[in-house]
PDB file of N, CA and C in Angstrom:
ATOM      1  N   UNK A   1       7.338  56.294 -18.373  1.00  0.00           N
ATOM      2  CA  UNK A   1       7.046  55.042 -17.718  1.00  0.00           C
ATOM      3  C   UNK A   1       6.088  54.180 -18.517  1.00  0.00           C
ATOM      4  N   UNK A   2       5.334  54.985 -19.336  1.00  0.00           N
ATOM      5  CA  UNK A   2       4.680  53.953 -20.408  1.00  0.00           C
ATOM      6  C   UNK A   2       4.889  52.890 -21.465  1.00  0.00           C
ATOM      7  N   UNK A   3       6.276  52.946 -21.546  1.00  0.00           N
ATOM      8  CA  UNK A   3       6.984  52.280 -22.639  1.00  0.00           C
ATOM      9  C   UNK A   3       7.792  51.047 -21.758  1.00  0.00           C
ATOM     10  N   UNK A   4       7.070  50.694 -20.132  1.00  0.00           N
ATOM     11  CA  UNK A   4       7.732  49.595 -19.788  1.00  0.00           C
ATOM     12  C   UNK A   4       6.872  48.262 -19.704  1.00  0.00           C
ATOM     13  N   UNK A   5       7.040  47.133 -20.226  1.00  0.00           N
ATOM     14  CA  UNK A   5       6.064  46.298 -19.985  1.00  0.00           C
ATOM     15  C   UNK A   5       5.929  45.808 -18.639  1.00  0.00           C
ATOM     16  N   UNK A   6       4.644  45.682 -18.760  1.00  0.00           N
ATOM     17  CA  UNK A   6       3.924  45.091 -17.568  1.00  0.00           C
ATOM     18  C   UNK A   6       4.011  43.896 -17.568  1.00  0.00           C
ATOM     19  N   UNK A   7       4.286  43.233 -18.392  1.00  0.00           N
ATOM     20  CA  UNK A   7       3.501  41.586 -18.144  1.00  0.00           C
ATOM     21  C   UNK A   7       4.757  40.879 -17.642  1.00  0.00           C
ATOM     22  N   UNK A   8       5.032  39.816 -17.902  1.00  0.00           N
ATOM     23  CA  UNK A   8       5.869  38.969 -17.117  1.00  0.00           C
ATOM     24  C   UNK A   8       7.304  39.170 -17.824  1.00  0.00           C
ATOM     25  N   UNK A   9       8.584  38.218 -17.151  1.00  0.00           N
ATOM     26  CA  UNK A   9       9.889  38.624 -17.452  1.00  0.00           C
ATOM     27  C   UNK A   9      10.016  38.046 -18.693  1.00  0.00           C
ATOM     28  N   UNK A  10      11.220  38.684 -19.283  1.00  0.00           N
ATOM     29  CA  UNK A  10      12.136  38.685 -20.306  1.00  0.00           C
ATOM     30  C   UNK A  10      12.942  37.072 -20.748  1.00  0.00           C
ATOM     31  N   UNK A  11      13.572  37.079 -21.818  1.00  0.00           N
ATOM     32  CA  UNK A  11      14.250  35.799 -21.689  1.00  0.00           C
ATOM     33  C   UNK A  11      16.036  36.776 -21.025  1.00  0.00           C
ATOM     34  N   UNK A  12      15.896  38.420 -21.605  1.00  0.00           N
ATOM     35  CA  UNK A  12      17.124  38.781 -20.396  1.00  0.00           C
ATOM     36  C   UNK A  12      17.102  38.591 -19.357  1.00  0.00           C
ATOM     37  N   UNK A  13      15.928  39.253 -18.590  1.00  0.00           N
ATOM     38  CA  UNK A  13      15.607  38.876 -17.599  1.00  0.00           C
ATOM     39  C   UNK A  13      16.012  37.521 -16.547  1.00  0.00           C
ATOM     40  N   UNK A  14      15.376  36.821 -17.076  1.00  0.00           N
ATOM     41  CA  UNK A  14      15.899  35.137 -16.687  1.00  0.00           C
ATOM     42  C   UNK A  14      17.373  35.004 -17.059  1.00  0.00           C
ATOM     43  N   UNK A  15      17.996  35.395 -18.022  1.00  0.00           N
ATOM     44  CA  UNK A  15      19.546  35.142 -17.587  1.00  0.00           C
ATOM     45  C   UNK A  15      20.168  36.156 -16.811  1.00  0.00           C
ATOM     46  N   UNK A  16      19.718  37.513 -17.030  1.00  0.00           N
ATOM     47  CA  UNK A  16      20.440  38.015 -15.717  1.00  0.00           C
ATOM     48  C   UNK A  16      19.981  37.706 -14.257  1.00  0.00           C
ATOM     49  N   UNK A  17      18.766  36.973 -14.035  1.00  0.00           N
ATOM     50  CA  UNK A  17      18.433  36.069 -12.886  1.00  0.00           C
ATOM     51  C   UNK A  17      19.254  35.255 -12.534  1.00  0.00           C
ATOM     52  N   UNK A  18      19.796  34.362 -13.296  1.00  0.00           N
ATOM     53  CA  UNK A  18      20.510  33.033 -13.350  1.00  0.00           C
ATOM     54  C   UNK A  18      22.076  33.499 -13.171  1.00  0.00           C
ATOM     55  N   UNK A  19      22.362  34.598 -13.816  1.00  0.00           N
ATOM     56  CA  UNK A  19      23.845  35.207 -13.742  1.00  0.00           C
ATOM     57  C   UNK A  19      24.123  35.521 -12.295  1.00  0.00           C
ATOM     58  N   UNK A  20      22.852  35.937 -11.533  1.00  0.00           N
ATOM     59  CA  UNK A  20      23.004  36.810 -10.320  1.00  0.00           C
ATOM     60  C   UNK A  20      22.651  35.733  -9.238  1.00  0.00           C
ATOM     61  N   UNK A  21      22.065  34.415  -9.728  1.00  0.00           N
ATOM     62  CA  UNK A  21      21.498  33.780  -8.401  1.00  0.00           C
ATOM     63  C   UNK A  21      23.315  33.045  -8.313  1.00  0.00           C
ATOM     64  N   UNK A  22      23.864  32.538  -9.956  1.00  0.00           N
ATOM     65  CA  UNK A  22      25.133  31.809  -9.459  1.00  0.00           C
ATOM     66  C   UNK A  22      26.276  33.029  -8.501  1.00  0.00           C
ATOM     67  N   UNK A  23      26.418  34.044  -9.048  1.00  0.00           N
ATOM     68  CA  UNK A  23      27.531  34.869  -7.993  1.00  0.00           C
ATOM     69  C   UNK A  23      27.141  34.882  -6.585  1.00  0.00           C
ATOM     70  N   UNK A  24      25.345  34.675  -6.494  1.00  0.00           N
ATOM     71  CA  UNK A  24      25.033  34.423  -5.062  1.00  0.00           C
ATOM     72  C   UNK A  24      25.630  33.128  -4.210  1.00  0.00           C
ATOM     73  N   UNK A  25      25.421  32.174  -5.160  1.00  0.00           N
ATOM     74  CA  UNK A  25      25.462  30.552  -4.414  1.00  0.00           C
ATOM     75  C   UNK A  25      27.199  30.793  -4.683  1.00  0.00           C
ATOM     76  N   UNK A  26      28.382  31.659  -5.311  1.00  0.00           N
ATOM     77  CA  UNK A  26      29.526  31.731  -5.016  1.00  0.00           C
ATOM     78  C   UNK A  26      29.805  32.778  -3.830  1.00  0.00           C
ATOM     79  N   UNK A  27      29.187  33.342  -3.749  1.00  0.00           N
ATOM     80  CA  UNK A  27      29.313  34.424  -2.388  1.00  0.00           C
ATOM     81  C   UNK A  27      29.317  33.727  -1.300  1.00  0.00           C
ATOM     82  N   UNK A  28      28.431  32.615  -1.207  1.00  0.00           N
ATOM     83  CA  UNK A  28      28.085  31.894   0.131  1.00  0.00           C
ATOM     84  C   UNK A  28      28.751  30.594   0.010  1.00  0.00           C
ATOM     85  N   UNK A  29      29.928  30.668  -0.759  1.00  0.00           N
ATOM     86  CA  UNK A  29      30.850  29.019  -1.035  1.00  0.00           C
ATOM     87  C   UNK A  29      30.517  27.982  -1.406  1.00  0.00           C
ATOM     88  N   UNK A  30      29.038  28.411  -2.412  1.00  0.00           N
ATOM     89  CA  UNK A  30      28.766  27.004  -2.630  1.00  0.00           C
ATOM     90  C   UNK A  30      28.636  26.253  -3.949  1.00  0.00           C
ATOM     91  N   UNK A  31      29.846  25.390  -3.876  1.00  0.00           N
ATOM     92  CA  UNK A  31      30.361  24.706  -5.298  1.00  0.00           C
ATOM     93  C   UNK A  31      28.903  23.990  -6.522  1.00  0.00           C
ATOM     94  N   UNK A  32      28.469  24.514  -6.909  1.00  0.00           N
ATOM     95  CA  UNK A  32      27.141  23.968  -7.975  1.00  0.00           C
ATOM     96  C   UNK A  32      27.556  22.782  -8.189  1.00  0.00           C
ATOM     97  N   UNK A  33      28.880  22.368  -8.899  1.00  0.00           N
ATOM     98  CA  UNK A  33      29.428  21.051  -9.520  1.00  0.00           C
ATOM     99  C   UNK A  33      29.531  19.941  -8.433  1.00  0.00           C
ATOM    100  N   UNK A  34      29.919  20.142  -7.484  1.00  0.00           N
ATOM    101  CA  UNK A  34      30.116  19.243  -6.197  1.00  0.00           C
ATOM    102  C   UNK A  34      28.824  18.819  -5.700  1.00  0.00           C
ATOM    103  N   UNK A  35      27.843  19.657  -5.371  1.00  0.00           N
ATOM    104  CA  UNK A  35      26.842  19.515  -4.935  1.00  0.00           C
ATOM    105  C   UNK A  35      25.768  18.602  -6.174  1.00  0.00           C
ATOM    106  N   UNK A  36      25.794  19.303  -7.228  1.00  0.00           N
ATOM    107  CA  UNK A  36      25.447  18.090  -8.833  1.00  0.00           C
ATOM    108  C   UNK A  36      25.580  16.650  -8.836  1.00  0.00           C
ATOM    109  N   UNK A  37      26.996  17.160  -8.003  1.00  0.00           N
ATOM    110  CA  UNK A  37      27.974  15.255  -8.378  1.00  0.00           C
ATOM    111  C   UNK A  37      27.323  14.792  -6.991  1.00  0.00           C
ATOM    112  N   UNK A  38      27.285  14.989  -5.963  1.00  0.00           N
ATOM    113  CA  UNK A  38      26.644  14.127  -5.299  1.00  0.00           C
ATOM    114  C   UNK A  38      25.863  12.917  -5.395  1.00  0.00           C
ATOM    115  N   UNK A  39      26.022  11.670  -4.780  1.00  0.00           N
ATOM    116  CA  UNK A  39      25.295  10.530  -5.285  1.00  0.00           C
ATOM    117  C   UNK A  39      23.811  10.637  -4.416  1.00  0.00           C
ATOM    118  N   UNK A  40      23.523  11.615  -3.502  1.00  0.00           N
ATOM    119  CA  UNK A  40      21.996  11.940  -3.023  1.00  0.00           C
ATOM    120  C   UNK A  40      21.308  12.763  -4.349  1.00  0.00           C
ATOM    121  N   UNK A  41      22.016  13.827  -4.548  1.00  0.00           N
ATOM    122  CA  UNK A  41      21.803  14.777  -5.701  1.00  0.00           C
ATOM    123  C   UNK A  41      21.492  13.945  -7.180  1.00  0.00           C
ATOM    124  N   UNK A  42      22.561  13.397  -7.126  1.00  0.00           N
ATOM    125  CA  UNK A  42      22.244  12.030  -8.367  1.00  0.00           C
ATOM    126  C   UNK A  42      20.602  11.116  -8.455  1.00  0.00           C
ATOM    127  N   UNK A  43      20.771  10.622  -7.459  1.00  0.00           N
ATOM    128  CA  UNK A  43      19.104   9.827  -7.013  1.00  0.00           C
ATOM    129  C   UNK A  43      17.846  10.841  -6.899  1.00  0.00           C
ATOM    130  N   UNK A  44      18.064  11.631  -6.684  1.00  0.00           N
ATOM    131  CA  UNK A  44      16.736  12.501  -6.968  1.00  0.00           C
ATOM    132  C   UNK A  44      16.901  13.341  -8.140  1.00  0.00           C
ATOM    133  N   UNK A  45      17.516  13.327  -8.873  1.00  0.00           N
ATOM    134  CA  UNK A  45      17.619  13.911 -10.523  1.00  0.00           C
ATOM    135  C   UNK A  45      16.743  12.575 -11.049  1.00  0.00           C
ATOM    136  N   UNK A  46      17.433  11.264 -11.376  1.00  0.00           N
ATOM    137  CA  UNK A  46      16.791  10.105 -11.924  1.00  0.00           C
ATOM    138  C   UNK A  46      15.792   9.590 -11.446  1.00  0.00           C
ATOM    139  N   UNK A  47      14.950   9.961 -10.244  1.00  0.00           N
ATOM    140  CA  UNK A  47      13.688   9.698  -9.262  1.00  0.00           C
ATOM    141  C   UNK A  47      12.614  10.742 -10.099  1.00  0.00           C
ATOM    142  N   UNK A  48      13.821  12.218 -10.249  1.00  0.00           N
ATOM    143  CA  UNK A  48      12.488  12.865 -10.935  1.00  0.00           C
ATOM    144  C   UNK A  48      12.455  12.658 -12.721  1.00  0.00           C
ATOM    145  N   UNK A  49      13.527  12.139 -13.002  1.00  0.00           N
ATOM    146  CA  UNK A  49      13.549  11.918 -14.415  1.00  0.00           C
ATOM    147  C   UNK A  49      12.470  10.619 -15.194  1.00  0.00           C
ATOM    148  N   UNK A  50      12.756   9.483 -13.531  1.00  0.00           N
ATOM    149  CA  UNK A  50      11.824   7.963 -14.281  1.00  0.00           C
ATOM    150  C   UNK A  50      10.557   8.897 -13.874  1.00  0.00           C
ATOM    151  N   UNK A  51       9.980   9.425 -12.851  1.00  0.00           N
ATOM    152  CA  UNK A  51       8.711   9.729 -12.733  1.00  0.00           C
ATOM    153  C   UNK A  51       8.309  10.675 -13.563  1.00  0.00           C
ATOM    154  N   UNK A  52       9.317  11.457 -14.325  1.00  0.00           N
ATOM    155  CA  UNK A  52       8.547  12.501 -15.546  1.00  0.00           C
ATOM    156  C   UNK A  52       7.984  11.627 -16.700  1.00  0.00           C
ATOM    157  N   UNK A  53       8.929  11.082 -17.024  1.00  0.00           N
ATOM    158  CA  UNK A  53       8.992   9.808 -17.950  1.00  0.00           C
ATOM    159  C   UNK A  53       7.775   9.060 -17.634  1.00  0.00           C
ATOM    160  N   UNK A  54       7.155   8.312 -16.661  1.00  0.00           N
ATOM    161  CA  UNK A  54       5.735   8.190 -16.283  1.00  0.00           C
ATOM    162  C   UNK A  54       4.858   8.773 -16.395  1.00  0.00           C
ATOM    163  N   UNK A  55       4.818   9.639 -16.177  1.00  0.00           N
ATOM    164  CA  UNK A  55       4.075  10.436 -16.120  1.00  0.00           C
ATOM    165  C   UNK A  55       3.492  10.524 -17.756  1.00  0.00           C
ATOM    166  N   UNK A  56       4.524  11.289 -18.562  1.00  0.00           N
ATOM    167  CA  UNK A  56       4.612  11.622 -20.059  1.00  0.00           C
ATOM    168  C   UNK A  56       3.532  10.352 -20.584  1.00  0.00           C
ATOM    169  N   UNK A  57       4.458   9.445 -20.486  1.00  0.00           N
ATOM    170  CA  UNK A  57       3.673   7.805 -20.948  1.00  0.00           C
ATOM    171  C   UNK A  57       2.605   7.345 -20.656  1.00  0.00           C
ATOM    172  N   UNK A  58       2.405   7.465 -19.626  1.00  0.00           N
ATOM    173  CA  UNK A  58       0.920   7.281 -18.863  1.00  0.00           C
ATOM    174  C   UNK A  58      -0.213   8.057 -18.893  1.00  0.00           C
ATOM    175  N   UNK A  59      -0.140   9.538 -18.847  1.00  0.00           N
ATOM    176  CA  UNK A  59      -1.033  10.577 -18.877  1.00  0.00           C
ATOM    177  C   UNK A  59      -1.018  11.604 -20.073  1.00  0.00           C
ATOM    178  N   UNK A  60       0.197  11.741 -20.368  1.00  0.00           N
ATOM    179  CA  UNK A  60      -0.155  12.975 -21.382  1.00  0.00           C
ATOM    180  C   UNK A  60       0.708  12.540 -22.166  1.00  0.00           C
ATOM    181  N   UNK A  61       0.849  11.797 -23.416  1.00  0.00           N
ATOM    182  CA  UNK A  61       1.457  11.123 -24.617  1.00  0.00           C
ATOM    183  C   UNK A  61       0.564  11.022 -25.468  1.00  0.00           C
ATOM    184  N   UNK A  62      -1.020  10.342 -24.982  1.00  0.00           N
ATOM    185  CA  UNK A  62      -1.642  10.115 -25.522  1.00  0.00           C
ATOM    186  C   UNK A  62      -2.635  11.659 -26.053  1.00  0.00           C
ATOM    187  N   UNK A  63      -3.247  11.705 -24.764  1.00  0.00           N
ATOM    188  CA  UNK A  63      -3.894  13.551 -25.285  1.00  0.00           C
ATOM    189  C   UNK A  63      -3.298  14.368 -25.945  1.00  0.00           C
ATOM    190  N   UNK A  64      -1.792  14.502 -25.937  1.00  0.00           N
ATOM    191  CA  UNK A  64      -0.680  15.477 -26.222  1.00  0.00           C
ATOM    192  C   UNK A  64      -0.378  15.203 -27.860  1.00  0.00           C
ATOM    193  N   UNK A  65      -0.717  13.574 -28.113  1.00  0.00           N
ATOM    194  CA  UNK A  65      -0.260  13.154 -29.748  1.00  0.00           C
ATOM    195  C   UNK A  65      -1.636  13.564 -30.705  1.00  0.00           C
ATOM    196  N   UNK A  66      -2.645  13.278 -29.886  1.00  0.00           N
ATOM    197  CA  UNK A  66      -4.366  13.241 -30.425  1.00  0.00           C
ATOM    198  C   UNK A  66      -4.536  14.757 -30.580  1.00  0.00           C
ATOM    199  N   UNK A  67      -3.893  15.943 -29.850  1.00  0.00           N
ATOM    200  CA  UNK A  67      -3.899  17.400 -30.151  1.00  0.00           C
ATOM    201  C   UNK A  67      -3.273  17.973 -31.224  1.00  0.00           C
ATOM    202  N   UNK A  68      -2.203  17.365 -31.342  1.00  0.00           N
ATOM    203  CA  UNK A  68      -1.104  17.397 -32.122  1.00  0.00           C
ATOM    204  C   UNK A  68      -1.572  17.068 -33.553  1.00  0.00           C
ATOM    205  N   UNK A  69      -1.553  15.771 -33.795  1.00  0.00           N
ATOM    206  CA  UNK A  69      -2.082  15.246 -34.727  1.00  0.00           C
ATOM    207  C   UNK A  69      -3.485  15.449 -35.558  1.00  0.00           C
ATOM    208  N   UNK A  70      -5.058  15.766 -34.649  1.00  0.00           N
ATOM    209  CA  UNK A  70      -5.709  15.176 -35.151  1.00  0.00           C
ATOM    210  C   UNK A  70      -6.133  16.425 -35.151  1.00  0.00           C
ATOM    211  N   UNK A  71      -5.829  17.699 -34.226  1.00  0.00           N
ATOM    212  CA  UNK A  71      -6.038  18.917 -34.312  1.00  0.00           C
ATOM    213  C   UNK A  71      -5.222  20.106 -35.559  1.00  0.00           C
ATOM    214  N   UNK A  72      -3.873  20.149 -34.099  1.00  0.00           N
ATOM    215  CA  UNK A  72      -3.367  21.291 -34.578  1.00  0.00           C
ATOM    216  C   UNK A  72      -2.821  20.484 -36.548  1.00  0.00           C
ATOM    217  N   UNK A  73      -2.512  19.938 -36.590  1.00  0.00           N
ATOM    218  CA  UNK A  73      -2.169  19.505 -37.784  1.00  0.00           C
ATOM    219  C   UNK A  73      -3.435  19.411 -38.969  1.00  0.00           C
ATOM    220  N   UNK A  74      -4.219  18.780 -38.556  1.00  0.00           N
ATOM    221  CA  UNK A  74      -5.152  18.451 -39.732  1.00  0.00           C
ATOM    222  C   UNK A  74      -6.410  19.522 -39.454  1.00  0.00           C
ATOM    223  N   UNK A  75      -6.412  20.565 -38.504  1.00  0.00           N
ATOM    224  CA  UNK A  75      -7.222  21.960 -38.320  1.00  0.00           C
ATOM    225  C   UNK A  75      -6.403  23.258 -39.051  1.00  0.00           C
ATOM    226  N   UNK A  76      -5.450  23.289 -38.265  1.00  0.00           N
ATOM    227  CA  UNK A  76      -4.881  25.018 -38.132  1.00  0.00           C
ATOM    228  C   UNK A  76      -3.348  24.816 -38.919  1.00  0.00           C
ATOM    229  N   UNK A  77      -2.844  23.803 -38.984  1.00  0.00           N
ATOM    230  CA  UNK A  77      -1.395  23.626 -39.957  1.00  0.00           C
ATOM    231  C   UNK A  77      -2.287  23.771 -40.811  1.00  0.00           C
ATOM    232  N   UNK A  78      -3.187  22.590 -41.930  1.00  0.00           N
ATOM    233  CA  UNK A  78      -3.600  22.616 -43.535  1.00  0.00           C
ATOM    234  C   UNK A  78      -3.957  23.289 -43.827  1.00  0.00           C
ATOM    235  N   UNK A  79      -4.678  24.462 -43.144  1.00  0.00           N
ATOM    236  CA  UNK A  79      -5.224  25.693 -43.670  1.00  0.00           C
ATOM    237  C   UNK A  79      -4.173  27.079 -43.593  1.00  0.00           C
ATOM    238  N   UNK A  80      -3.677  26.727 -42.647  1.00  0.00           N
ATOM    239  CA  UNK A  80      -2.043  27.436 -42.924  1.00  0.00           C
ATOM    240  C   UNK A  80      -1.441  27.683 -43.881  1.00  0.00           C
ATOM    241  N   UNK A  81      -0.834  26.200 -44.319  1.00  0.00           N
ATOM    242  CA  UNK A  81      -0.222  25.712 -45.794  1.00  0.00           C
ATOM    243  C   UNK A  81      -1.280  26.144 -46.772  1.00  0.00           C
ATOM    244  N   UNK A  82      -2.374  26.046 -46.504  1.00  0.00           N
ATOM    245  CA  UNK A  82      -3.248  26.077 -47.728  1.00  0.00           C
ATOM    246  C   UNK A  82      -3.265  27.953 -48.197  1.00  0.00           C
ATOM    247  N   UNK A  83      -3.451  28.490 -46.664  1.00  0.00           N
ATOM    248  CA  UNK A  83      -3.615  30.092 -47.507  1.00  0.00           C
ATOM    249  C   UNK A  83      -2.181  30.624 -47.818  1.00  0.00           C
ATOM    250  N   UNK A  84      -1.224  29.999 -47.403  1.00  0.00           N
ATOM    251  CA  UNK A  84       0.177  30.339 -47.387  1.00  0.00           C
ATOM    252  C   UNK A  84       0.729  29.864 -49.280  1.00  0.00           C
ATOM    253  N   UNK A  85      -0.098  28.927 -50.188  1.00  0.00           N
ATOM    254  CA  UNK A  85       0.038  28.703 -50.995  1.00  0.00           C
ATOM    255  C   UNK A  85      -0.655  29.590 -52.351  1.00  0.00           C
ATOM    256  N   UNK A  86      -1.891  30.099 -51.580  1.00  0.00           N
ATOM    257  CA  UNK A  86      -2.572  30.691 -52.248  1.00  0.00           C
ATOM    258  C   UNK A  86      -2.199  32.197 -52.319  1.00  0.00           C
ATOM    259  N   UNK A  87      -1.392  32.516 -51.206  1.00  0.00           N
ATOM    260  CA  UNK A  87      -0.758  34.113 -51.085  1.00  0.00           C
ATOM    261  C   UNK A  87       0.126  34.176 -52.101  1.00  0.00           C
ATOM    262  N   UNK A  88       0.702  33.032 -52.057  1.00  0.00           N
ATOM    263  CA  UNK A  88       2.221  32.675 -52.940  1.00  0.00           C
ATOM    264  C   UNK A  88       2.052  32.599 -54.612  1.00  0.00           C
ATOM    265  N   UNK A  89       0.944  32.019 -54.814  1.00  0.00           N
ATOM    266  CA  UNK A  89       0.001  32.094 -56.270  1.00  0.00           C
ATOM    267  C   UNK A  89      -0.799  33.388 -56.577  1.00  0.00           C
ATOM    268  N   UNK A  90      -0.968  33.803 -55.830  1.00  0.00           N
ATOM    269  CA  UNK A  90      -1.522  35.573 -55.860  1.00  0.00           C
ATOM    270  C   UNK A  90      -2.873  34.858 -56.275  1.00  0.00           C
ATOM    271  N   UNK A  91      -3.880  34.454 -55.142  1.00  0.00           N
ATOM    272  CA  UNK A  91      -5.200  33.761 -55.216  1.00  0.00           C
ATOM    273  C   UNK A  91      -5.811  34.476 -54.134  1.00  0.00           C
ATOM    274  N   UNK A  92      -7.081  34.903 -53.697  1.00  0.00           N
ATOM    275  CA  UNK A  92      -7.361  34.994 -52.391  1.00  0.00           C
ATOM    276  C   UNK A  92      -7.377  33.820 -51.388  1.00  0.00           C
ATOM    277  N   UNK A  93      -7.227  34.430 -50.607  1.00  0.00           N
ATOM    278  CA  UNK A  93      -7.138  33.593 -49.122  1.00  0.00           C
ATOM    279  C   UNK A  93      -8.260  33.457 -48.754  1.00  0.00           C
ATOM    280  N   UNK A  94      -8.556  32.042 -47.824  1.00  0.00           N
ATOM    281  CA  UNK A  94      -9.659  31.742 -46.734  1.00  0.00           C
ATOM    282  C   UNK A  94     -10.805  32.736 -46.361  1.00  0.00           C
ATOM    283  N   UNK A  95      -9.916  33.854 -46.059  1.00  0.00           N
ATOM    284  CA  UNK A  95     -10.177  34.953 -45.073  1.00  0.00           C
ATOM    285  C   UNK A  95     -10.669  35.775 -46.186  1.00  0.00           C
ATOM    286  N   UNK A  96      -9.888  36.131 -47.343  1.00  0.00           N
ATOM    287  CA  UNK A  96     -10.328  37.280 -48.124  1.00  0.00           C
ATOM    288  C   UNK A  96     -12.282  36.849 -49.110  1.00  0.00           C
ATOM    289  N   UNK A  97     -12.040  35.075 -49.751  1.00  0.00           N
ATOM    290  CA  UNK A  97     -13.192  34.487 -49.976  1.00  0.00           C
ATOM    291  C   UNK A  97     -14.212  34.678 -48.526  1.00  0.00           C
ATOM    292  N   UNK A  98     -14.464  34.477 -47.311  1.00  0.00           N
ATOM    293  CA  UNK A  98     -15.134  35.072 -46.583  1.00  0.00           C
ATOM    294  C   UNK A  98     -15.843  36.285 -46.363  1.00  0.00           C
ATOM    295  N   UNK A  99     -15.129  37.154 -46.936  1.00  0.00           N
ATOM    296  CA  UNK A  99     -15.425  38.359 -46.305  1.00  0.00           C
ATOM    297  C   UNK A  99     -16.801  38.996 -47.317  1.00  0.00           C
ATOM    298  N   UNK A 100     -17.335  40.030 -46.771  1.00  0.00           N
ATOM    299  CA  UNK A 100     -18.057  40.087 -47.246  1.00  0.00           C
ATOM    300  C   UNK A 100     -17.784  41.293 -48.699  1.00  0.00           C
ATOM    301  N   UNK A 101     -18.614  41.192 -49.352  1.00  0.00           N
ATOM    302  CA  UNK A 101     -18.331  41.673 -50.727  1.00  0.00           C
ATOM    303  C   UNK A 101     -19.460  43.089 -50.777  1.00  0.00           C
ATOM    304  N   UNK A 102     -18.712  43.988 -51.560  1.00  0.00           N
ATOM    305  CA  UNK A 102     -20.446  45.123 -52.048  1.00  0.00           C
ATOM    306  C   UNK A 102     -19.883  45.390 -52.980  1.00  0.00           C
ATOM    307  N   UNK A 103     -20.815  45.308 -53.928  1.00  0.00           N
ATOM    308  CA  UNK A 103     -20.842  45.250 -55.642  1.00  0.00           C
ATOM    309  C   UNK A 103     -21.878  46.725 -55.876  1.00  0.00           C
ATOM    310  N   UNK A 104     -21.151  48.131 -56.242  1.00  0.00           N
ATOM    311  CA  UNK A 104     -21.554  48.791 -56.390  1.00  0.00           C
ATOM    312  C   UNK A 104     -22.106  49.100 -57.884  1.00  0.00           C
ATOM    313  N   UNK A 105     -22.360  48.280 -58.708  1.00  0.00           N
ATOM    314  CA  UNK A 105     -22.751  48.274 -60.080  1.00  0.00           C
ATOM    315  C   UNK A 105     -24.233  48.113 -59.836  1.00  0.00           C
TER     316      UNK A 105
END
């Protein structure tokens, strides 16, 4: 029993979820495509689509580009590329210049 994970589901998982919820909603007659096509079903797809879309634009476009950009890119990408170039040149890395040294001479 030790070799089962604990933590959360699988990406199998989630499709055999999805495999088993559709034979459900066919067990109980109920057409996915028909119910999709609906023009109620329709209006609340594009109700939640303009309001994601708001949302995105309004609140998190801006924080989301400034993380992106001013962080993960010009923090944790360049030094990425940078020790990833120096592995490749057979140089030490970031990490290896850090560390500490003992010079037994």
């Amino acid at each position: 029993m030790k070799y089962f994970n604990k933590g959360g589901i699988s990406i199998v998982g989630i499709l055999l979820l999805g495999v088993i919820l559709v034979l459900v909603l066919s067990y109980f007659n109920i057409n996915i495509k028909a119910t999709v096509e609906k023009p109620t079903t329709q209006e609340n797809i594009n109700y939640i689509k303009g309001s994601s879309i708001n949302i995105w634009n309004d609140y998190l476009k801006e924080p989301t580009q400034y993380f992106w950009n001013e962080i993960w890119l010009k923090i944790f990408w360049a030094s990425f590329i940078s020790n990833m170039e120096r592995i490749r040149d057979n140089e030490p890395t970031d990490m290896q210049k850090a560390a500490p040294q003992v010079d037994f001479n």
